[in-house]
N, C-alpha and C. Protein backbone atom coordinates (compact mmCIF):
# COMPACT_ATOMS: atom_id res chain seq x y z
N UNK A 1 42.98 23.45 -48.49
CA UNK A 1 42.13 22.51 -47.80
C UNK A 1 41.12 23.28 -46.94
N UNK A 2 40.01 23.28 -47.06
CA UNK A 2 38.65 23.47 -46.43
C UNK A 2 38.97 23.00 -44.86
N UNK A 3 38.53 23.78 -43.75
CA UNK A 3 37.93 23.17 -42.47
C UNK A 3 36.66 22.86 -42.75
N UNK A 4 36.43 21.67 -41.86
CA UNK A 4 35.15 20.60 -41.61
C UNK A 4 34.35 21.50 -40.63
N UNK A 5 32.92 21.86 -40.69
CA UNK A 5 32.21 22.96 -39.47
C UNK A 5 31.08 21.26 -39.23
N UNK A 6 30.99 21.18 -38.07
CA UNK A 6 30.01 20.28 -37.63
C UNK A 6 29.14 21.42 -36.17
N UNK A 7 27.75 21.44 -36.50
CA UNK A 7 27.37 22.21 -35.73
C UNK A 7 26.01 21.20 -34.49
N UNK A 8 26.25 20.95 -33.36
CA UNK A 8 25.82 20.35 -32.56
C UNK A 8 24.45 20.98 -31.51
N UNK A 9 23.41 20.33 -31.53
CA UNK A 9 22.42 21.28 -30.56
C UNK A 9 22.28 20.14 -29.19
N UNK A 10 22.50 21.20 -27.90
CA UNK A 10 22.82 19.97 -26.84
C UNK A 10 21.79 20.07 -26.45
N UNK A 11 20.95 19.37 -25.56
CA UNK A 11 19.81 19.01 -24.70
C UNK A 11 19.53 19.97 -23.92
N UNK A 12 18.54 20.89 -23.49
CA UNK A 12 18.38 22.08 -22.26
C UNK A 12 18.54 21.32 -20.99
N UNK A 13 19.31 22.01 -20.02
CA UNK A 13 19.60 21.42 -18.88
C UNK A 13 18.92 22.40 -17.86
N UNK A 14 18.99 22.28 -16.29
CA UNK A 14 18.41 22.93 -15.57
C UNK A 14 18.54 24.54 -15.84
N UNK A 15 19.94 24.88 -16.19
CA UNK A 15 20.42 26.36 -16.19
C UNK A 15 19.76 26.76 -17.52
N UNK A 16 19.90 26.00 -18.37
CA UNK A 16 20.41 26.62 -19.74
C UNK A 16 18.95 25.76 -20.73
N UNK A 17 18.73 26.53 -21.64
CA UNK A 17 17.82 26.38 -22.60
C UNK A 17 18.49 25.37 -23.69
N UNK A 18 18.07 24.68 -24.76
CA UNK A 18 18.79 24.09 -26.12
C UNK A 18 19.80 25.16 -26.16
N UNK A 19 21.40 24.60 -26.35
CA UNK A 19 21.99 25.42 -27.09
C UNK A 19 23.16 25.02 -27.94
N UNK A 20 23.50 25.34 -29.03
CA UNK A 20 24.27 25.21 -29.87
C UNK A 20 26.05 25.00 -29.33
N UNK A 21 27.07 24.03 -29.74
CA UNK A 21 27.81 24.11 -30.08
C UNK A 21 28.37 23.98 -31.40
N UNK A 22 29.75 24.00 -31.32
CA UNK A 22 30.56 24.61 -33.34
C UNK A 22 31.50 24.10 -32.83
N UNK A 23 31.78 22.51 -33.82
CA UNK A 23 33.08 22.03 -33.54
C UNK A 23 34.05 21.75 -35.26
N UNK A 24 35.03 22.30 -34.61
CA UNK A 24 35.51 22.82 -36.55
C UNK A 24 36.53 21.93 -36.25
N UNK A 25 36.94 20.91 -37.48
CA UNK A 25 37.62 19.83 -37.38
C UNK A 25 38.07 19.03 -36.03
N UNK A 26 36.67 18.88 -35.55
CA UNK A 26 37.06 18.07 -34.46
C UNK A 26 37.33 18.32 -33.08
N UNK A 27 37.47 19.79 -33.11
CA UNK A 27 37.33 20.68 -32.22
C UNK A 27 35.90 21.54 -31.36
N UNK A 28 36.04 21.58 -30.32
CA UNK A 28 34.88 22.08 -29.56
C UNK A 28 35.02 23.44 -29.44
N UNK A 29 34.86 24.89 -30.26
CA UNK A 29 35.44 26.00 -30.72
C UNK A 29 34.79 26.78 -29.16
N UNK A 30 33.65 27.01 -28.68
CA UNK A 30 33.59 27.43 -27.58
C UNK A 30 34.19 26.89 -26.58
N UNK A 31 34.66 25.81 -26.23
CA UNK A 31 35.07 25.55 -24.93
C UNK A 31 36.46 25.77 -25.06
N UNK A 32 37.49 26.11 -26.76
CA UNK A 32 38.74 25.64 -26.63
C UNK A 32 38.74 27.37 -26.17
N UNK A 33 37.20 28.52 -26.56
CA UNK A 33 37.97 29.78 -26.78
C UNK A 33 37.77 30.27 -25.04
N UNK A 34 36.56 29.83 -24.66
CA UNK A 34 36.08 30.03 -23.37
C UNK A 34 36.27 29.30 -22.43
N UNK A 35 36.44 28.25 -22.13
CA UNK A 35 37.02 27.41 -21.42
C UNK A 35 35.62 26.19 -21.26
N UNK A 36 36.18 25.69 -20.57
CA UNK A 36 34.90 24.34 -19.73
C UNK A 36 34.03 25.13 -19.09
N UNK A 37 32.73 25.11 -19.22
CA UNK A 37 31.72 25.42 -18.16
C UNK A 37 30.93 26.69 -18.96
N UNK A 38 31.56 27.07 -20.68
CA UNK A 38 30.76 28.23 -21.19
C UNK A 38 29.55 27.47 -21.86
N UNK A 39 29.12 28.62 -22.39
CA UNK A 39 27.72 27.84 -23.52
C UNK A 39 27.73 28.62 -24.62
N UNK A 40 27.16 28.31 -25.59
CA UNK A 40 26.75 28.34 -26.75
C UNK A 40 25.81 29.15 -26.62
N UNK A 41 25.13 29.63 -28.41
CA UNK A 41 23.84 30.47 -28.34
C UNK A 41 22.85 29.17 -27.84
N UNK A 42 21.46 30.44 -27.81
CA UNK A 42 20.49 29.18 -27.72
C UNK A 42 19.85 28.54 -28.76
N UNK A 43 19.37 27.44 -28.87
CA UNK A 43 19.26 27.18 -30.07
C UNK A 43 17.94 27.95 -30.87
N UNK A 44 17.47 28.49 -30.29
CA UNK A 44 15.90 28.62 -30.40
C UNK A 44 16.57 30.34 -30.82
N UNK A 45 17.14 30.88 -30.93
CA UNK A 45 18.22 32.18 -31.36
C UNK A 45 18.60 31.95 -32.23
N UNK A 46 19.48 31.06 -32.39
CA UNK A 46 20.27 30.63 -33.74
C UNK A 46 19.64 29.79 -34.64
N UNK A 47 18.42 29.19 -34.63
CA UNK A 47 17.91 27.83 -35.17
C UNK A 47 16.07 28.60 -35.58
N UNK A 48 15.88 29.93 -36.01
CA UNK A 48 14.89 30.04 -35.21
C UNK A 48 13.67 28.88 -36.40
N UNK A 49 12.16 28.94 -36.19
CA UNK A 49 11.42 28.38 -36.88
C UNK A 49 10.95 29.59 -37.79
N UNK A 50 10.74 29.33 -39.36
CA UNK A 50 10.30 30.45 -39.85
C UNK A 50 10.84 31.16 -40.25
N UNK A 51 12.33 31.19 -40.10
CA UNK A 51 13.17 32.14 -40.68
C UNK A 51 13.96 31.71 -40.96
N UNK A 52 15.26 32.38 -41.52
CA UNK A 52 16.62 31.69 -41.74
C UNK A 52 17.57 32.28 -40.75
N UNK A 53 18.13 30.96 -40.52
CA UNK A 53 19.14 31.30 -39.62
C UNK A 53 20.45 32.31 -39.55
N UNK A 54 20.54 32.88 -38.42
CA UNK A 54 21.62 33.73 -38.69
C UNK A 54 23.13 33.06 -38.84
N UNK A 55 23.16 31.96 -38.81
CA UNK A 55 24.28 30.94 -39.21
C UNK A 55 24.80 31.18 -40.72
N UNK A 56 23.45 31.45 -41.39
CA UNK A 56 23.68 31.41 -43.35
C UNK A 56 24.95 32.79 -43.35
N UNK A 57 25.40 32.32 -44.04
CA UNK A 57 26.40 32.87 -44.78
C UNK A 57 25.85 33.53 -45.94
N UNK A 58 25.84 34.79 -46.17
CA UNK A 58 25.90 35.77 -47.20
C UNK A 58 27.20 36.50 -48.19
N UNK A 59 27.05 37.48 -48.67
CA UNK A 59 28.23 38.13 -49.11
C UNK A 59 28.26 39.59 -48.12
N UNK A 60 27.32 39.46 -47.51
CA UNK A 60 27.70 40.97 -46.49
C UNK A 60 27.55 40.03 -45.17
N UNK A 61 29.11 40.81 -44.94
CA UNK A 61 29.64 40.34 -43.72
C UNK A 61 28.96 40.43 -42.20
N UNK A 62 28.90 39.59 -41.45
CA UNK A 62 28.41 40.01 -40.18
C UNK A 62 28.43 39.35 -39.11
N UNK A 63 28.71 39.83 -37.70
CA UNK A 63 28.84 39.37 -36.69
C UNK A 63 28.21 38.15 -36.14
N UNK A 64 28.62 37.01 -35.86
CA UNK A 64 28.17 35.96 -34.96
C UNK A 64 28.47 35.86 -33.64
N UNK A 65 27.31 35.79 -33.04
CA UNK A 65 27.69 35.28 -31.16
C UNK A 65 27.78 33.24 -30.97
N UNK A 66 28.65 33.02 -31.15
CA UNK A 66 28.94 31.77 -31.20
C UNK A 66 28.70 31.29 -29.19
N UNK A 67 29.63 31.87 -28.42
CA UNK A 67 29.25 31.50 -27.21
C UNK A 67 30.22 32.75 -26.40
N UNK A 68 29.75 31.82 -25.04
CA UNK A 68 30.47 33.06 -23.61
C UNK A 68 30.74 32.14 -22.81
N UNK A 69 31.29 32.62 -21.69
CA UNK A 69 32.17 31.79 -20.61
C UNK A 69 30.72 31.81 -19.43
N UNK A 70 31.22 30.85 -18.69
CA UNK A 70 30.30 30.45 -17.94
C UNK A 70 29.83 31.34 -17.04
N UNK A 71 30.96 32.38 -16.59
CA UNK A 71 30.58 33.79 -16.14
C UNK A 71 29.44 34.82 -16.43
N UNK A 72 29.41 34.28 -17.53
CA UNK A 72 28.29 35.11 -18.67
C UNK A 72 29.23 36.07 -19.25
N UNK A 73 28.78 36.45 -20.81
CA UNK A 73 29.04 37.59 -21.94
C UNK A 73 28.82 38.76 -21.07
N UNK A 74 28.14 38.73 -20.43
CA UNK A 74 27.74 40.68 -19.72
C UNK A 74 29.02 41.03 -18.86
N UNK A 75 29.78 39.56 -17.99
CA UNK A 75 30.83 40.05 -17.45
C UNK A 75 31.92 40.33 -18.52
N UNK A 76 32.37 39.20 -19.50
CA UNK A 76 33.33 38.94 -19.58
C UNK A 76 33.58 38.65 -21.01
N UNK A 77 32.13 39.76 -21.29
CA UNK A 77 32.55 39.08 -22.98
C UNK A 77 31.95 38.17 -23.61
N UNK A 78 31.71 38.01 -25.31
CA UNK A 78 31.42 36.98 -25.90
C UNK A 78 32.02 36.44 -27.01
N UNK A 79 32.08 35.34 -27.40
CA UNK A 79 33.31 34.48 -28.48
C UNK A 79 32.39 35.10 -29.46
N UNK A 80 32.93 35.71 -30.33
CA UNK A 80 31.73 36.51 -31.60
C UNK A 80 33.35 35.86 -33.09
N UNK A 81 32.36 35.96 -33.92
CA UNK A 81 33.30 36.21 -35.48
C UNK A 81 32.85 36.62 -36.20
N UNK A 82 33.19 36.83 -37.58
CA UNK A 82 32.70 37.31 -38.63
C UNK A 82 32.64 36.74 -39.61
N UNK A 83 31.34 36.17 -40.09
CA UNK A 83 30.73 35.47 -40.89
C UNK A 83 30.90 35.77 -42.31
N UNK A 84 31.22 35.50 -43.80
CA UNK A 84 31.09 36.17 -45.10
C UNK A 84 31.17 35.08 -45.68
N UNK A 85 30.66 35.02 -47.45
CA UNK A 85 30.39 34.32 -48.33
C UNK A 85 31.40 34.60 -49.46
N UNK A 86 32.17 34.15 -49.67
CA UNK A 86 33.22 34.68 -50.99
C UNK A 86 32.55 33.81 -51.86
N UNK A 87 31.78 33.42 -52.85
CA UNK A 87 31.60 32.75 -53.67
C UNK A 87 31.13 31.06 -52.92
N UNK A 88 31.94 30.34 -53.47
CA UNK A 88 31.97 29.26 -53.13
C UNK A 88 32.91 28.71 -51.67
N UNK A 89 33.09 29.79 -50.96
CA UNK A 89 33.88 30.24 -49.43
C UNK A 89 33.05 30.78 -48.89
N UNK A 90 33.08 29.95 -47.21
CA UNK A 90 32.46 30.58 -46.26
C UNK A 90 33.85 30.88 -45.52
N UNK A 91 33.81 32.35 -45.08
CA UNK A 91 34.68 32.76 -44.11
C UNK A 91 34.61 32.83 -42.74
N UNK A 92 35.43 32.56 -41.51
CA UNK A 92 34.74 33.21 -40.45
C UNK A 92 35.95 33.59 -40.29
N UNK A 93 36.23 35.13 -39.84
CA UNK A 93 37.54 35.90 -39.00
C UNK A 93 37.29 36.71 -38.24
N UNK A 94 38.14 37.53 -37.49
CA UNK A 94 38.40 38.84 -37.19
C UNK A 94 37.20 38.32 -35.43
N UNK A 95 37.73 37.35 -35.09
CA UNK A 95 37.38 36.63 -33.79
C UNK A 95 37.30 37.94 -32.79
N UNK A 96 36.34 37.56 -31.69
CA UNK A 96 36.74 38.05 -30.51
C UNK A 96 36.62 37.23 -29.71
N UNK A 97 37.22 37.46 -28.13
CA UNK A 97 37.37 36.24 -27.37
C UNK A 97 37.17 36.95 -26.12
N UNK A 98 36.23 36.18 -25.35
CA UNK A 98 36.37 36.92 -24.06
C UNK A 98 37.33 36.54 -22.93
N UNK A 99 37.70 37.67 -21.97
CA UNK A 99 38.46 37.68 -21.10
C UNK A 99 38.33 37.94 -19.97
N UNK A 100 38.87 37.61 -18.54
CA UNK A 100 38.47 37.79 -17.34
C UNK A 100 39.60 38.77 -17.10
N UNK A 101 39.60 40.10 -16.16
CA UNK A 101 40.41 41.01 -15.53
C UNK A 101 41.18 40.19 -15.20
N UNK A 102 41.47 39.41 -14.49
CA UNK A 102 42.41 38.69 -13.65
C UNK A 102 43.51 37.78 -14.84
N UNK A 103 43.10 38.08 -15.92
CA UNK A 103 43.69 36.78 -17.14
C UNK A 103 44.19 37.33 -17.96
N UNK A 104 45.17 37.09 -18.62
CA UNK A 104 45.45 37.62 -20.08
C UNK A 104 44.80 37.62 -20.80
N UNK A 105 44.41 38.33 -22.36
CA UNK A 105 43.45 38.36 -22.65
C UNK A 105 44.07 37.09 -23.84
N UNK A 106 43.27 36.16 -24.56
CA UNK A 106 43.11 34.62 -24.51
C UNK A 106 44.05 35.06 -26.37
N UNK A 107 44.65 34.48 -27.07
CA UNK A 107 44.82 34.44 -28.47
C UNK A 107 43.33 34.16 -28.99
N UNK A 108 43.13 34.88 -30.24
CA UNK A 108 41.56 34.00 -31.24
C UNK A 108 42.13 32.84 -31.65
N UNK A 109 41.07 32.08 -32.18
CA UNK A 109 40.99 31.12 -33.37
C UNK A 109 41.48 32.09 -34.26
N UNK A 110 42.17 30.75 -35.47
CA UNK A 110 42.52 31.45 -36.63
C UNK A 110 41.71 31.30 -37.53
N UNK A 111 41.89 32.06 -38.72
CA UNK A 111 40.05 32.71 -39.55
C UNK A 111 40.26 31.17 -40.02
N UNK A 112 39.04 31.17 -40.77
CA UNK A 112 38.98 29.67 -40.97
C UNK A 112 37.92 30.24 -41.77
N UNK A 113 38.39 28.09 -43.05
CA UNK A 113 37.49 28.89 -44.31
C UNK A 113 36.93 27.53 -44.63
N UNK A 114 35.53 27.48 -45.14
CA UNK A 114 34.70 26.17 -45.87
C UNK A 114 34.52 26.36 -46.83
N UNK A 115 34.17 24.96 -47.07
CA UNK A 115 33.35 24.72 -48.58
C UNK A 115 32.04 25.03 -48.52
N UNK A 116 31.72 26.57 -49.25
CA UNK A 116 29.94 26.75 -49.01
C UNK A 116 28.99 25.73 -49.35
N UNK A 117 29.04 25.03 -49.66
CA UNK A 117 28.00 23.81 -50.31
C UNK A 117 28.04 23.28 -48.83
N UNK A 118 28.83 22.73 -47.83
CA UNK A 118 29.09 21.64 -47.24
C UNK A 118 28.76 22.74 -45.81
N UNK A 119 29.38 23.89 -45.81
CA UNK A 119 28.91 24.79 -44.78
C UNK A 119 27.10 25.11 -44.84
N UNK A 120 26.16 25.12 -46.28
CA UNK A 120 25.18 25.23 -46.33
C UNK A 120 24.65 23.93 -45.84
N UNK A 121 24.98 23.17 -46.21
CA UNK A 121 24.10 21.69 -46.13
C UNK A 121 24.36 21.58 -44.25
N UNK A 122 25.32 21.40 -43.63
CA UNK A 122 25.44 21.66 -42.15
C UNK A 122 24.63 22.99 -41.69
N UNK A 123 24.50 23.64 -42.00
CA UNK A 123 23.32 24.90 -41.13
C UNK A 123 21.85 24.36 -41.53
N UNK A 124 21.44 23.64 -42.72
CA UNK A 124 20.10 22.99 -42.67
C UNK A 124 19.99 22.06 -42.04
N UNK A 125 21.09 21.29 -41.70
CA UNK A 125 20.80 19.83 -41.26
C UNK A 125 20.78 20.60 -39.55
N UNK A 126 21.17 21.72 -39.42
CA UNK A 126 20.70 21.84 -37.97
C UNK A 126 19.92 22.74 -37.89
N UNK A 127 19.05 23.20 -38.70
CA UNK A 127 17.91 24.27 -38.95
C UNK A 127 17.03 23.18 -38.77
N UNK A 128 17.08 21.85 -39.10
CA UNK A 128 16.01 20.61 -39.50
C UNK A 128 15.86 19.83 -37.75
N UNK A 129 17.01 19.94 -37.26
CA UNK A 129 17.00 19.17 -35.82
C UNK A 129 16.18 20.12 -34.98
N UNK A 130 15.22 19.89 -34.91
CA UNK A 130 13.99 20.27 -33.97
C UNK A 130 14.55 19.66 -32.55
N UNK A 131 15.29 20.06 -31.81
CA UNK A 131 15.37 19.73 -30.51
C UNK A 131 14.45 19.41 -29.28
C-alpha cells in the first residue's frame, strides 16, 4: 500500500513568507517531526516559477529541506530526507530530524513510499497554486 503525499502552501504571515507544508496520510510531517511553531520551506524555494521544482522526484537521489523548528535550522537543525524515483516509486528515507541540546534527539519518520503518477500529479498541482 502506497502513502497518500498531500502538499499544502500556507498564506505568508508577518514572520514568514508563503510556505509549504507535507502532510502524508493525514499527517502534518513538519510539525509531527519539529514540533508546533516550525515552518516549512518557502514556497517561492520549493515552488519556484520557470523551473522545476525540487520536489520532482528523479532516479538520482537527493536531499530535501522539508522544514525546521521554530528556533530556526541554523540552531537546531533541519527536517531534510531523501528523495528517489524507483520506477513507478517515489521514495523518501534516510530522514533527519532536528534537535535541541536540552532534548533527546527526536526518532525520524519512517521511509515512506508513493505512487509516482499520484506523487507527480501532487507536485504540479502545487507547482500550479500561485499563492
Amino acid at each position: 500500500m502506497f502513502d497518500r503525499l498531500e502538499i499544502r502552501v500556507l498564506p505568508p504571515e508577518p514572520r514568514f513568507a508563503a510556505q509549504l507544508r507535507f502532510w502524508v496520510n493525514g499527517e502534518d510531517v513538519v510539525e509531527e517531526a519539529v514540533g508546533e511553531g516550525g515552518r516549512g520551506p518557502y514556497a517561492a524555494d520549493a515552488l519556484p516559477v520557470g523551473r522545476l521544482s525540487p520536489l520532482r522526484a528523479t532516479s538520482e537521489a537527493r536531499r530535501l529541506d522539508l522544514g525546521e523548528p521554530e528556533c530556526t535550522g541554523g540552531c537546531c537543525g533541519f527536517l531534510t530526507v531523501v528523495v528517489q524515483r524507483f520506477g513507478e516509486i517515489v521514495r523518501w528515507s534516510d530522514w533527519e530530524v532536528p534537535w535541541a541540546a536540552h532534548t533527546p534527539v527526536p526518532d525520524p519518520p519512517p521511509e515512506l513510499h508513493f505512487d509516482a503518477s499520484h506523487y507527480d500529479a501532487e507536485v504540479a498541482r502545487a507547482e500550479a497554486d500561485r499563492w
